[in-house]
Protein backbone atom coordinates (compact mmCIF):
# COMPACT_ATOMS: atom_id res chain seq x y z
CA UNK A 1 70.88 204.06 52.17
CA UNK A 2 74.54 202.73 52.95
CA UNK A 3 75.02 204.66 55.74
CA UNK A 4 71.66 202.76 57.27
CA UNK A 5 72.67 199.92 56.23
CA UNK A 6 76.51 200.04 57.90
CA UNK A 7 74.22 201.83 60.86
CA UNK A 8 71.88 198.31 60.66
CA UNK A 9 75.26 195.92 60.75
CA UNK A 10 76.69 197.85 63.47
CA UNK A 11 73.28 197.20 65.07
CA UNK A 12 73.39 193.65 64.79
CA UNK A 13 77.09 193.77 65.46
CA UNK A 14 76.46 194.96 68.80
CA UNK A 15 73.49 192.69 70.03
CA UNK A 16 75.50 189.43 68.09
CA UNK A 17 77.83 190.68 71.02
CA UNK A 18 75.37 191.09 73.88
CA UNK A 19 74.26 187.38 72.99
CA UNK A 20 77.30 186.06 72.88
CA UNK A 21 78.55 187.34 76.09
CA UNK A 22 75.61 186.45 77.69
CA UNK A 23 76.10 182.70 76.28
CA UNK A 24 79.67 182.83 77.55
CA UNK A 25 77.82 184.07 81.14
CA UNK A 26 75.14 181.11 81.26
CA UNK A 27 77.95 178.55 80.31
CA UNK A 28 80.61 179.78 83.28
CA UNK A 29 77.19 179.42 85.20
CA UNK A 30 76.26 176.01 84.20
CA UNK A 31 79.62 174.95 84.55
CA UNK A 32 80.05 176.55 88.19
CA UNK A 33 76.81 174.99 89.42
CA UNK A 34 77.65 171.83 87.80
CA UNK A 35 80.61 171.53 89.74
CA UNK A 36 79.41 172.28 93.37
CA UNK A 37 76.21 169.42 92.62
CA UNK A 38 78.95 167.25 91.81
CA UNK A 39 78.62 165.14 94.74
CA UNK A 40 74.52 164.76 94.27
CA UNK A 41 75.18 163.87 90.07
CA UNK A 42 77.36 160.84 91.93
CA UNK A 43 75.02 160.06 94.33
CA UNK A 44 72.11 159.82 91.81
CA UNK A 45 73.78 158.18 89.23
CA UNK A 46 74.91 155.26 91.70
CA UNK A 47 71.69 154.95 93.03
CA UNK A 48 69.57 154.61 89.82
CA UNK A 49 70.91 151.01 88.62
CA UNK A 50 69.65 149.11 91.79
CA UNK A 51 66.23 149.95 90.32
CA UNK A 52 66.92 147.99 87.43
CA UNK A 53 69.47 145.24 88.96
CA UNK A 54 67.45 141.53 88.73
CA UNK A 55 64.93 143.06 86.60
CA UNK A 56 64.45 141.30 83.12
CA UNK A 57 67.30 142.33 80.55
CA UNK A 58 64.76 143.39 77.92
CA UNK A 59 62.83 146.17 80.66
CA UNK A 60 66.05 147.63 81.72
CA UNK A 61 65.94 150.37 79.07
CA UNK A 62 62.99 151.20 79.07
CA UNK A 63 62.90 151.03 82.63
CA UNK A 64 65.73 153.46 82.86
CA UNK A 65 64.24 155.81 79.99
CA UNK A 66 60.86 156.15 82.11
CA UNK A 67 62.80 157.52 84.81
CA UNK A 68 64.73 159.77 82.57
CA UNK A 69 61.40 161.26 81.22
CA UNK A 70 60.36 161.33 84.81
CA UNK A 71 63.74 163.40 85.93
CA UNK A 72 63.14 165.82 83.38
CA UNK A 73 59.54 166.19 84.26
CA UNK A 74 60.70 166.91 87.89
CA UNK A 75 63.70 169.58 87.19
CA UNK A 76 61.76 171.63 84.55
CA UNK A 77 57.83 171.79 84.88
CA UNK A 78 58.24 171.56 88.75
CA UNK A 79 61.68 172.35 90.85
CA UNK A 80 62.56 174.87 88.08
CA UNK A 81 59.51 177.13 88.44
CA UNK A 82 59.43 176.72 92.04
CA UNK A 83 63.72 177.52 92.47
CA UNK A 84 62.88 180.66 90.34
CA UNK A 85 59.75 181.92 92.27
CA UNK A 86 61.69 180.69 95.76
CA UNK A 87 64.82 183.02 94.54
CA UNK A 88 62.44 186.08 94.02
CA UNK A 89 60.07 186.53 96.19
CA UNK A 90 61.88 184.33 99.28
CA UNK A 91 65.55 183.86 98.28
CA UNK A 92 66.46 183.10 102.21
CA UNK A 93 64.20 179.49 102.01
CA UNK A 94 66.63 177.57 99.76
CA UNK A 95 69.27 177.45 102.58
CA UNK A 96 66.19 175.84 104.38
CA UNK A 97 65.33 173.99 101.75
CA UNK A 98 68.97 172.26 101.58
CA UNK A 99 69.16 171.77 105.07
CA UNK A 100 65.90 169.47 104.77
CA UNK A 101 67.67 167.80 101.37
CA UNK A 102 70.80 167.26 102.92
CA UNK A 103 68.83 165.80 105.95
CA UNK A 104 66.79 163.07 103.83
CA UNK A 105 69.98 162.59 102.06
CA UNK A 106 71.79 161.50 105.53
CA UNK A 107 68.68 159.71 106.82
CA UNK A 108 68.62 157.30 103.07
CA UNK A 109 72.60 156.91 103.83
CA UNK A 110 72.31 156.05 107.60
CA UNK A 111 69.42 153.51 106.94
CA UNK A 112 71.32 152.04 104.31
CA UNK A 113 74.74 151.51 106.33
CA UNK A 114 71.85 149.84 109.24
CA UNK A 115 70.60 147.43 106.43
CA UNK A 116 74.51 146.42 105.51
CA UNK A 117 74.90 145.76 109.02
CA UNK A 118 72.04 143.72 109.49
CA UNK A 119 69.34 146.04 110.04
CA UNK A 120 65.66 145.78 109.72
CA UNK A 121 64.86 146.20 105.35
CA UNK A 122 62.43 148.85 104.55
CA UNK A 123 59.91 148.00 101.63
CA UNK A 124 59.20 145.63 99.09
CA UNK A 125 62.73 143.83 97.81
CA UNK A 126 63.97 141.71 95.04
CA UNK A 127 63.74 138.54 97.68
CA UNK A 128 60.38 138.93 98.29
CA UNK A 129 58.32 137.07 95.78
CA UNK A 130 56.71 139.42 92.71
CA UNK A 131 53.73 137.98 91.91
CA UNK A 132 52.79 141.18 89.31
CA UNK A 133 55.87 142.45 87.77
CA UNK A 134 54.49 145.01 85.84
CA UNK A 135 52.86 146.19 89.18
CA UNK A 136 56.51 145.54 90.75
CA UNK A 137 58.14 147.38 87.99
CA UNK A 138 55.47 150.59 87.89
CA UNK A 139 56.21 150.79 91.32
CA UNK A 140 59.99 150.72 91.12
CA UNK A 141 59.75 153.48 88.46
CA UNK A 142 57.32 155.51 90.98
CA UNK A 143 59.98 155.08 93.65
CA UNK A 144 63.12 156.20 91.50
CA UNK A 145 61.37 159.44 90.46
CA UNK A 146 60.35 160.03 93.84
CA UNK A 147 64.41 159.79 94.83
CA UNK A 148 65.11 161.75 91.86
CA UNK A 149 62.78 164.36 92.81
CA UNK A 150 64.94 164.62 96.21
CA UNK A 151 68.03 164.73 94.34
CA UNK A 152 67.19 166.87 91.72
CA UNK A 153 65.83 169.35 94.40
CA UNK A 154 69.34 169.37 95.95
CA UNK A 155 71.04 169.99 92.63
CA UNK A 156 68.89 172.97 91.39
CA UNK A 157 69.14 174.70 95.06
CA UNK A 158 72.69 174.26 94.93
CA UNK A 159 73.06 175.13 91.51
CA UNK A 160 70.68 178.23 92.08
CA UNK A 161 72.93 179.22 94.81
CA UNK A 162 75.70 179.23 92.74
CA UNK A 163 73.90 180.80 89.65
CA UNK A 164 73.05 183.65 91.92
CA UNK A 165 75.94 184.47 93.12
CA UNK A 166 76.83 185.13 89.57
CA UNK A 167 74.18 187.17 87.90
CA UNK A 168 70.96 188.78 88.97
CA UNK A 169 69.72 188.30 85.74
CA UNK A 170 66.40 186.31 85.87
CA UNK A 171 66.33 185.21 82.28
CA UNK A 172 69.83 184.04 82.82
CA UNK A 173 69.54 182.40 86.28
CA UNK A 174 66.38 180.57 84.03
CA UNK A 175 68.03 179.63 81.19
CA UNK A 176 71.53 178.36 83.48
CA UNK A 177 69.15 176.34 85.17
CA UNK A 178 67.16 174.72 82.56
CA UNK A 179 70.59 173.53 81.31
CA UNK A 180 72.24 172.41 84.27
CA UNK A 181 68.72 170.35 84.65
CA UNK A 182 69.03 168.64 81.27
CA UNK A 183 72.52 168.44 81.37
CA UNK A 184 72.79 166.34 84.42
CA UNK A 185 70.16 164.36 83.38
CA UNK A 186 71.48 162.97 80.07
CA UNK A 187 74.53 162.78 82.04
CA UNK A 188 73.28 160.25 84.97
CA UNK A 189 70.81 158.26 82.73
CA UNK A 190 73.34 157.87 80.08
CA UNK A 191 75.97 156.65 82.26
CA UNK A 192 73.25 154.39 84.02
CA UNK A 193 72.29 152.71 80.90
CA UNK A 194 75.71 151.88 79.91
CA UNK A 195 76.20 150.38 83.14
CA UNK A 196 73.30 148.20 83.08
CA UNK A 197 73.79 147.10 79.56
CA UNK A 198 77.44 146.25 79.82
CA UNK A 199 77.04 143.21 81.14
CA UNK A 200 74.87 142.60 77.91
CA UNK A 201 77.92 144.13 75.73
CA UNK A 202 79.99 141.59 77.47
CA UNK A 203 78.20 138.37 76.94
CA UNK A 204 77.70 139.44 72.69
CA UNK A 205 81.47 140.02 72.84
CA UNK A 206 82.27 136.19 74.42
CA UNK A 207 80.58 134.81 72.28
CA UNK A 208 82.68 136.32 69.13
CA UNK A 209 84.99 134.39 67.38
CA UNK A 210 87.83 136.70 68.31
CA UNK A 211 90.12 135.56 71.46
CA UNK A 212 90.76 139.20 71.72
CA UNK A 213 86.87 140.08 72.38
CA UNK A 214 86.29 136.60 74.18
CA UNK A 215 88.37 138.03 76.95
CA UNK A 216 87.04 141.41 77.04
CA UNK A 217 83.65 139.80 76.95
CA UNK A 218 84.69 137.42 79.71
CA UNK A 219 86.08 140.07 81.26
CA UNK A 220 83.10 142.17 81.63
CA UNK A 221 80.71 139.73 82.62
CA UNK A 222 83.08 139.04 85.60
CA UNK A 223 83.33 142.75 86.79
CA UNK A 224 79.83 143.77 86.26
CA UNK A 225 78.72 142.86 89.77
CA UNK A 226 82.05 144.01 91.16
CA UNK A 227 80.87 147.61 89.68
CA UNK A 228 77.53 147.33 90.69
CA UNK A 229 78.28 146.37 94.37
CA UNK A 230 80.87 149.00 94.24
CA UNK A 231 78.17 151.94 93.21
CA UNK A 232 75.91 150.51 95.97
CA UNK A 233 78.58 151.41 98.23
CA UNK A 234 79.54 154.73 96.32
CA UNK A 235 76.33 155.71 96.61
CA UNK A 236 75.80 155.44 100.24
CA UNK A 237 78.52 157.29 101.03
CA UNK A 238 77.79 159.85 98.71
CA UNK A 239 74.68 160.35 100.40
CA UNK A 240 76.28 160.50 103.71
CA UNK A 241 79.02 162.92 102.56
CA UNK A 242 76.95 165.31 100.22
CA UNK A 243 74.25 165.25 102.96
CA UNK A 244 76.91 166.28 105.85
CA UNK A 245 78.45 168.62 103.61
CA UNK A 246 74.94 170.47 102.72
CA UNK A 247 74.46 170.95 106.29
CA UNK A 248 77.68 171.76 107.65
CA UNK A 249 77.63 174.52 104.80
CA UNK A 250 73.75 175.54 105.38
CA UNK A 251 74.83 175.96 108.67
CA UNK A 252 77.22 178.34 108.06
CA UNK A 253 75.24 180.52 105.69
CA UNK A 254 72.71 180.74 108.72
CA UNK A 255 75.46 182.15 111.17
CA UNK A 256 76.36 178.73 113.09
CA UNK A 257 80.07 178.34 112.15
CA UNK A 258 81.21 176.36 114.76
CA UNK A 259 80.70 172.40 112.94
CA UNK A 260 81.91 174.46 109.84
CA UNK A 261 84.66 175.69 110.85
CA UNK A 262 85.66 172.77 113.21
CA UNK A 263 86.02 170.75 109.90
CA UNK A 264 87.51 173.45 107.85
CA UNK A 265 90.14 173.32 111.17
CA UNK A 266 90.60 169.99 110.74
CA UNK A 267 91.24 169.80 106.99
CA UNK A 268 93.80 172.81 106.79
CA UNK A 269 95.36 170.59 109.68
CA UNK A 270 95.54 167.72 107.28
CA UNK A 271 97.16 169.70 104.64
CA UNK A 272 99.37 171.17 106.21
CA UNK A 273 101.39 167.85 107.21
CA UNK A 274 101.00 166.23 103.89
CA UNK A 275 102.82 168.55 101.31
CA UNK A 276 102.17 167.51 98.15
CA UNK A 277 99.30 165.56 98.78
CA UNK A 278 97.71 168.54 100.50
CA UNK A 279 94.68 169.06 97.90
CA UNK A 280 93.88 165.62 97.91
CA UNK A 281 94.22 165.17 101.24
CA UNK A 282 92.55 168.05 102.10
CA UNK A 283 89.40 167.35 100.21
CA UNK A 284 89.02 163.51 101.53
CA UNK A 285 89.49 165.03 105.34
CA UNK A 286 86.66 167.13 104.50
CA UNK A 287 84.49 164.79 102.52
CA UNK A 288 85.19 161.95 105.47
CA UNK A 289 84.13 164.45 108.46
CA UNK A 290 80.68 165.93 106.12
CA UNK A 291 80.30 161.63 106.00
CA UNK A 292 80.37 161.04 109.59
CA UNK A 293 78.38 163.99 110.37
CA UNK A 294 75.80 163.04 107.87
CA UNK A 295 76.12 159.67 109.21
CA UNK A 296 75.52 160.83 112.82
CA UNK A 297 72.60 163.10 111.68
CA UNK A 298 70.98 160.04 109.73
CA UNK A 299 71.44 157.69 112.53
CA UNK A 300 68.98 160.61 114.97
CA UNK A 301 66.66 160.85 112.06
CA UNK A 302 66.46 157.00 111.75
CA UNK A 303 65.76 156.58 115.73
CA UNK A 304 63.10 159.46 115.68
CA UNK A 305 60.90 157.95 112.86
CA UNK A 306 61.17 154.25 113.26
CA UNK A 307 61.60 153.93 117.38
CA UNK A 308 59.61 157.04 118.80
CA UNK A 309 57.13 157.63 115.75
CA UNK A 310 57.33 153.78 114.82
CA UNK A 311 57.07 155.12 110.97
CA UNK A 312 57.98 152.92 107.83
CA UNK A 313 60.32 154.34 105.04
CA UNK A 314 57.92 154.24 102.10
CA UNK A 315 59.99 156.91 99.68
CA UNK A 316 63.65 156.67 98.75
CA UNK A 317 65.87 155.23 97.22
CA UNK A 318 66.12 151.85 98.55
CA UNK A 319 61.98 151.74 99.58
CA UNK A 320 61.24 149.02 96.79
CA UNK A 321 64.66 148.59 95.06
CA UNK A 322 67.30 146.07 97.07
């Protein structure tokens, strides 16, 4: 009886072990792929608060929590499934599949930078009159899960990619998935609904009694649409430079290395004259050329839909939210 019963332990030893290991595994996973959809967690998390920007105070919230539910609802009962079954049975289509991402990505940036400058507005916007706002707001929600959807493609191909590369375990590349998914998600909503209440947090705190919280409140309520004009900004060019940057890549992993390599040329250039500021400097060279070659890419795409197909931009990210 003891000696089953050490035999049992060492059992349960052993797998206690396995699991563990394999924990460690999905978390170096989850933190790899985290990292390379770094640039599309940006993008989406400045993009989400024009949704909500000029809405009434007392939606924003809920506003923001229906397109949580809705992010979720697109990473794991739809892109998850689908990024699993791609990886098995057709593992080469998610280079394809990012090429197309990155491409919508540097079409949304390029129309945007066309709007700043003037451009033709695509979509209902907050200057045109709402005479349903519940209709208005339905339809703002429908829009930011459509974007989502984009984005959230782009991070669970990347992240898949990644994941792959690390284990060929199925159950793992599931699981590594499932939590990069949710991860990311509390991560951009949360920081999206502090942004959009701070403003709020700032007007309760002026009107304390405390001097000290007067001028944070004051404070706040000044830089609010500093931060929010800033993220508008952020998040163009984090479309245009995580766009550029999928394709330049994609590229690459389909044999073309000459725009690839052109850039990587460029950047090892760049650090090699500035010492050391060479990381830094390395990674904005980078970042700016993957921007201007989204930006390029964005500016064909625009042309093709809007002068030779004479198409309207119904989906995206600024369709019904400027």
């Amino acid at each position: 009886m003891p000696g089953g019963l050490v035999a049992l332990l060492d059992d349960i030893t052993v797998i206690a072990r396995v699991a563990a290991a394999s924990i460690d595994d999905v978390g170096v996973a989850v933190g790899k792929a985290g990292s390379k959809a770094a640039g599309v967690v940006i993008d989406d998390a400045a993009v989400t608060p024009s949704y909500v920007t000029g809405l009434d105070p007392a939606r924003e919230l809920p506003i923001i929590y229906k397109i949580a539910r809705g992010s979720l609802k697109n990473k794991l009962l739809f892109l998850l499934p689908g990024a699993l079954l791609l990886s098995w049975l057709l593992p080469q289509a998610i280079t394809y599949i990012l090429i197309l991402g990155g491409s919508y990505l540097a079409f949304e940036g390029a129309e945007k930078v066309l709007e700043k400058l003037g451009g033709a507005k695509h979509g209902k916007t907050l200057e045109d009159p709402i005479e349903d706002p519940a209709k208005f707001e339905e339809q703002r929600v429908a829009g930011a899960i459509r974007t989502d959807l984009i984005l959230s493609a782009e991070i669970m191909a990347i992240s898949l990619n990644e994941i792959a590369s690390l284990s060929d375990s199925f159950w793992m590349r599931a699981i590594a998935l499932a939590a990069v998914g949710i991860a990311i998600t509390f991560v951009v909503y949360g920081a999206v609904a502090l942004i959009v209440k701070m403003d709020d947090v700032g007007l309760h705190m002026a009107e304390r009694e405390s001097a000290g919280s007067q001028a944070i409140g004051r404070f706040l309520l000044r830089a609010m649409p500093v931060v929010l004009t800033a993220l508008s900004l952020i998040g163009t060019i984090a479309m245009l430079w995580v766009g550029g940057g999928i394709i330049l890549h994609s590229l690459h992993e389909l044999g073309i290395h000459g725009p690839s390599d052109w850039a990587h040329g460029i950047q090892h250039a760049v650090e090699g004259v500035t010492g050391g500021l060479a990381g830094i400097a390395g990674w904005l060279t980078y970042a700016g050329i993957s921007a201007l070659v989204g930006l390029v890419l964005g500016l064909v795409i625009v042309f093709v839909l809007h002068k030779v197909f004479k198409m309207g931009h119904g989906v995206g990210a600024n369709a019904e939210a400027h």
